[in-house]
N, C-alpha and C. Protein backbone atom coordinates (compact mmCIF):
# COMPACT_ATOMS: atom_id res chain seq x y z
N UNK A 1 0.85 -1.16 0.00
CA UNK A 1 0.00 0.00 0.00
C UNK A 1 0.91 1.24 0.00
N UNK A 2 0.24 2.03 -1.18
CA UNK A 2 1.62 3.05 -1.25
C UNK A 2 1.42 4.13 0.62
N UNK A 3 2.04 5.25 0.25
CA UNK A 3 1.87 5.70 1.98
C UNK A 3 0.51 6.91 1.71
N UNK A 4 0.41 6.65 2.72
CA UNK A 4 -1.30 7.91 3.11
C UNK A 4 -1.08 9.12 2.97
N UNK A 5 0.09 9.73 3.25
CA UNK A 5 0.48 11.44 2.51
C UNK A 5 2.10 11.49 3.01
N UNK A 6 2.12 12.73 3.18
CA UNK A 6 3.72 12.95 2.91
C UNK A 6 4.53 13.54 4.27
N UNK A 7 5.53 13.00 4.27
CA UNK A 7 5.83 12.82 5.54
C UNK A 7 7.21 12.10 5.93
N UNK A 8 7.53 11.99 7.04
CA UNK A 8 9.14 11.34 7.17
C UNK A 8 8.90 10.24 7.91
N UNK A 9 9.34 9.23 7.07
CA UNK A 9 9.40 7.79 7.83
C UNK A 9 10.73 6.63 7.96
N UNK A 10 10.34 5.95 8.85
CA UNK A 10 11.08 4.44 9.12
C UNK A 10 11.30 3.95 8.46
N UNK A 11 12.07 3.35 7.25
CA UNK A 11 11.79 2.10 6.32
C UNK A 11 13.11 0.78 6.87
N UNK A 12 12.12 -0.12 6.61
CA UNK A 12 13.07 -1.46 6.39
C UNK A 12 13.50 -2.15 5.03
N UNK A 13 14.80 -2.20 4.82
CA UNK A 13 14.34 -3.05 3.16
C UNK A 13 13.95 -4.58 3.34
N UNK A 14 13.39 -4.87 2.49
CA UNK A 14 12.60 -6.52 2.80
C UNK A 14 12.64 -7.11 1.36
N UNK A 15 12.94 -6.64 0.11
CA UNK A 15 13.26 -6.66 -0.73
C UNK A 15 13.96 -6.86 -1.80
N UNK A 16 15.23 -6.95 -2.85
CA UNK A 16 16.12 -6.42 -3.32
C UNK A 16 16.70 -6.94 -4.56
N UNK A 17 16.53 -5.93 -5.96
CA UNK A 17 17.69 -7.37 -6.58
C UNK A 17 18.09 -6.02 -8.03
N UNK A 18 18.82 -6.58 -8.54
CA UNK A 18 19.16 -6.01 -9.92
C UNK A 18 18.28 -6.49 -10.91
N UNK A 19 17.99 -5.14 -11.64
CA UNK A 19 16.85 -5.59 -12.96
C UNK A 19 17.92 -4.84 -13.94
N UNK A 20 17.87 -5.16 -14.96
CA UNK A 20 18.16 -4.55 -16.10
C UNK A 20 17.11 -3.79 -17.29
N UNK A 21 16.96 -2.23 -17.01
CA UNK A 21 16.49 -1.25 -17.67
C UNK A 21 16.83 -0.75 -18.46
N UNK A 22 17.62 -1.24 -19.49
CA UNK A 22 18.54 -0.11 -20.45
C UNK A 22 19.87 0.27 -19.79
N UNK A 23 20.34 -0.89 -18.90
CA UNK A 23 21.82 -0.58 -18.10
C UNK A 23 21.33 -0.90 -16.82
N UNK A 24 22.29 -1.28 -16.13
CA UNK A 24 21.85 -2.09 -14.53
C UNK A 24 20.93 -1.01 -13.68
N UNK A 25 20.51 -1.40 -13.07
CA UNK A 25 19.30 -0.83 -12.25
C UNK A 25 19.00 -1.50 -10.23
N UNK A 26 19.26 -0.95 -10.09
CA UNK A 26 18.85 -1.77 -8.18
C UNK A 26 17.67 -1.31 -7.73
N UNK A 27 16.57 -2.19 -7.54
CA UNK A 27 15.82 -1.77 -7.00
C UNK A 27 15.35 -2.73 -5.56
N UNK A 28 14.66 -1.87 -5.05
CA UNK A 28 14.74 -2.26 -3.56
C UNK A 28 12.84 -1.70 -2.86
N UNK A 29 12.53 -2.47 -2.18
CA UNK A 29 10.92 -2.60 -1.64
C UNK A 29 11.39 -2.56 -0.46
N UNK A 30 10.72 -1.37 0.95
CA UNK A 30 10.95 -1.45 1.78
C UNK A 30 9.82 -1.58 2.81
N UNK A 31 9.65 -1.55 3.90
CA UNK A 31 8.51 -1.96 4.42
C UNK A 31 8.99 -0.77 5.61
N UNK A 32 7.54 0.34 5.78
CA UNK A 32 6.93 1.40 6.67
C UNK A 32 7.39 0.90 8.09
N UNK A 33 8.00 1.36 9.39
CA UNK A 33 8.00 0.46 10.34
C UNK A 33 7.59 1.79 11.38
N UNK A 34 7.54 3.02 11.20
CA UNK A 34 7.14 3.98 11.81
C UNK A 34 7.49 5.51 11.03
N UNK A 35 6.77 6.18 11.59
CA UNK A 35 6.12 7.55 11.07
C UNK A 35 6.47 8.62 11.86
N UNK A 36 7.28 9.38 11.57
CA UNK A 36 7.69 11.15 12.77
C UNK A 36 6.18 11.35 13.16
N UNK A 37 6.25 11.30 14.52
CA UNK A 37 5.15 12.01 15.14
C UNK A 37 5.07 13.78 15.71
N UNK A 38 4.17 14.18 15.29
CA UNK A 38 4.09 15.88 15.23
C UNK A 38 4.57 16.30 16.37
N UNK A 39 4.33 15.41 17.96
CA UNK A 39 5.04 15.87 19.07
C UNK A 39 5.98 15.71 19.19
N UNK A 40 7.05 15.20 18.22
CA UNK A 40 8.32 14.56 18.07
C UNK A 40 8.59 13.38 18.55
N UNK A 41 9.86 12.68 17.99
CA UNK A 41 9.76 11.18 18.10
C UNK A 41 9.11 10.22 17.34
N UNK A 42 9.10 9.14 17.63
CA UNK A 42 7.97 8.30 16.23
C UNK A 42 6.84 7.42 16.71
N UNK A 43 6.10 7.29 15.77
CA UNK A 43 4.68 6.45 16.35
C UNK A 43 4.68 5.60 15.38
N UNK A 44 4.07 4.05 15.97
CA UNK A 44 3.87 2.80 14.66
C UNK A 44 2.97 3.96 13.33
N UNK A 45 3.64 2.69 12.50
CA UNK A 45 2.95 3.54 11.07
C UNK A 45 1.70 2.42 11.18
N UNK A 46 1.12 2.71 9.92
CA UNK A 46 -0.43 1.86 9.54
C UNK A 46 0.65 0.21 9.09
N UNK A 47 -0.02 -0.35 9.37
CA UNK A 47 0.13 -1.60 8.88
C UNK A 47 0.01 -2.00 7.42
N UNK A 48 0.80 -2.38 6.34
CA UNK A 48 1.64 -3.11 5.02
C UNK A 48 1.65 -1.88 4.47
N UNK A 49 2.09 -0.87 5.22
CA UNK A 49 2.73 0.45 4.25
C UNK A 49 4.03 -0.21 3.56
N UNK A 50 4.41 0.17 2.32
CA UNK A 50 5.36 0.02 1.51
C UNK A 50 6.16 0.75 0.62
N UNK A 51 6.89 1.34 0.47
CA UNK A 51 7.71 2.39 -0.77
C UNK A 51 8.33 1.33 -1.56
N UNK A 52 8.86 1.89 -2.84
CA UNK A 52 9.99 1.14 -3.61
C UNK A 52 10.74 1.95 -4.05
N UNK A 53 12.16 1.92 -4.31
CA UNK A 53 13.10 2.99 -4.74
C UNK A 53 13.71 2.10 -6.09
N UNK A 54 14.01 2.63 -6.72
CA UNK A 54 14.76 2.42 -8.63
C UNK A 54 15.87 3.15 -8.32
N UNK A 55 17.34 2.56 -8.24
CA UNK A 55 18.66 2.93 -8.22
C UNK A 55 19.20 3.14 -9.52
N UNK A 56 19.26 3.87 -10.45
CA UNK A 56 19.83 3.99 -11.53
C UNK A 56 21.39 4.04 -11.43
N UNK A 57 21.61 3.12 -12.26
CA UNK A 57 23.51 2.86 -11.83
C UNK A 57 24.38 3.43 -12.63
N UNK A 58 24.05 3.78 -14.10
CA UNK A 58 24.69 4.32 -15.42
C UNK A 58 24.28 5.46 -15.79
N UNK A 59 24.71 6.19 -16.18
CA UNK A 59 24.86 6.98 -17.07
C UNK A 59 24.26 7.04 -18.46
N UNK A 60 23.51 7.70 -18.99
CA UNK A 60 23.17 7.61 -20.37
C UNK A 60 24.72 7.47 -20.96
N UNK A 61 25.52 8.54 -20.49
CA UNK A 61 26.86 8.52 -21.01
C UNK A 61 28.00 6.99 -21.08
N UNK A 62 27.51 5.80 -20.25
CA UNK A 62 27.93 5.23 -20.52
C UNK A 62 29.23 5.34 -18.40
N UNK A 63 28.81 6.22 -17.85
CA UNK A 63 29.43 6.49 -16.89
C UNK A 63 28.71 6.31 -15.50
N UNK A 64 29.54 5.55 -14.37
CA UNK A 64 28.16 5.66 -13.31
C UNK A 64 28.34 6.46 -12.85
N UNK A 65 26.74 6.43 -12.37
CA UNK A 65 25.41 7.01 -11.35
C UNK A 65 26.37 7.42 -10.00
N UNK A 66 26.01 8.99 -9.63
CA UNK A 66 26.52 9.29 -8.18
C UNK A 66 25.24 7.67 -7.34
N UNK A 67 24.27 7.53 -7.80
CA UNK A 67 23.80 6.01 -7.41
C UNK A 67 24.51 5.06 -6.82
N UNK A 68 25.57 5.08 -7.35
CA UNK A 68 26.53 4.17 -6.96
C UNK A 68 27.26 4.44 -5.12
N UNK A 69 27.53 5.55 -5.39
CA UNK A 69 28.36 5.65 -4.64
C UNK A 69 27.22 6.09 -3.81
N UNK A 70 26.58 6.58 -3.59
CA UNK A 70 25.10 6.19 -2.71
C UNK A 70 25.13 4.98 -1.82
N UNK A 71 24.71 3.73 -2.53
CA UNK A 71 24.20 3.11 -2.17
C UNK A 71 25.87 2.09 -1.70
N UNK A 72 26.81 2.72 -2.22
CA UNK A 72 28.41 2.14 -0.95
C UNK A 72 28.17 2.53 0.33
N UNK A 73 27.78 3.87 0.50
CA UNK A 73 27.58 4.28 1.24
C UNK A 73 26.46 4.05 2.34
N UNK A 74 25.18 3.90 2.22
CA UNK A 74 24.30 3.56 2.49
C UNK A 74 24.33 1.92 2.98
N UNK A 75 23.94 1.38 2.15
CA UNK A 75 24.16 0.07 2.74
C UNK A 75 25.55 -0.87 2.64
N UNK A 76 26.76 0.04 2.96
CA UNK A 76 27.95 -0.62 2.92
C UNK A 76 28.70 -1.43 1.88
N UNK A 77 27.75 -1.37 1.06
CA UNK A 77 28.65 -2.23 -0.31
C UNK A 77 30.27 -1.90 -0.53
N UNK A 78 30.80 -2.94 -1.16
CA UNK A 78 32.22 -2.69 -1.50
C UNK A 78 32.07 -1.78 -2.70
N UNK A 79 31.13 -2.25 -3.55
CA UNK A 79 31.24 -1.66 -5.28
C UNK A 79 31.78 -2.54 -6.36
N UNK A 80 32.27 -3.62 -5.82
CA UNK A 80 33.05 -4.14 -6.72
C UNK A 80 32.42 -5.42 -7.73
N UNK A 81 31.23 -5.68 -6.61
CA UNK A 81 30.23 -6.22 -8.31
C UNK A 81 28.77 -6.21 -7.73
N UNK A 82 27.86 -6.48 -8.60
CA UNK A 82 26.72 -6.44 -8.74
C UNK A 82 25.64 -7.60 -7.84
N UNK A 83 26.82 -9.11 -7.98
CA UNK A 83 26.12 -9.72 -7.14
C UNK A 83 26.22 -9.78 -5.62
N UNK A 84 27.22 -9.48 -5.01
CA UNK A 84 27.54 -8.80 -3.29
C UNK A 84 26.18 -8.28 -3.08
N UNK A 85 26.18 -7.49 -4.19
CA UNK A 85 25.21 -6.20 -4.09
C UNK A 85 23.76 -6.76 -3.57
N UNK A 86 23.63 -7.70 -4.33
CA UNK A 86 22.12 -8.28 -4.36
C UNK A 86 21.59 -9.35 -3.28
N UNK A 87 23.17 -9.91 -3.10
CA UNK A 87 22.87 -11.13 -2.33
C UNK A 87 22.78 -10.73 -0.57
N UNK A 88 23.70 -9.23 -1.01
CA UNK A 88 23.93 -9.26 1.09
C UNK A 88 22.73 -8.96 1.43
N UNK A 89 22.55 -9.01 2.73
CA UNK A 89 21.21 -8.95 3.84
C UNK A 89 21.52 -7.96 5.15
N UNK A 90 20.69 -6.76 3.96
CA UNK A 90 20.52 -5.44 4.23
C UNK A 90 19.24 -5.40 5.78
């Protein structure tokens, strides 16, 4: 269920793999686990909230994606191939 409006949230990834779009692609399904609450701090979110994010890895140019170095960053990848990428347990 996409999310109920707009807002800053929790996510878990639960998800994950490489598709090929016209040049490698990561995409990733995460699952809602709580929601900023207006008094500050966080409150459970609604139950099977979900986002999905599309990592674009290339370049039209043929050059990678600051994507890349994103998602080294983010979920610790080395960079050095595609399947690390997919297989670790984020």
């Amino acid at each position: 269920m996409p999310l109920p409006k707009p807002g800053v949230y929790l996510a878990k990834p639960t998800a994950w793999g490489l598709v090929d779009c016209n040049g490698p692609t990561f995409d990733m399904q995460y699952a809602i686990t709580a929601e900023a609450s207006p008094e500050g701090g966080w409150m459970e979110a609604e139950p099977n909230l979900s986002i999905r994010r599309r990592w674009f890895l290339m370049k039209n140019d043929g050059t990678w994606a600051k994507a890349v170095d994103t998602l080294r960053h983010v979920l610790g990848w080395d960079g050095l191939d595609f399947q690390t990428l997919c297989e670790t347990d984020y």
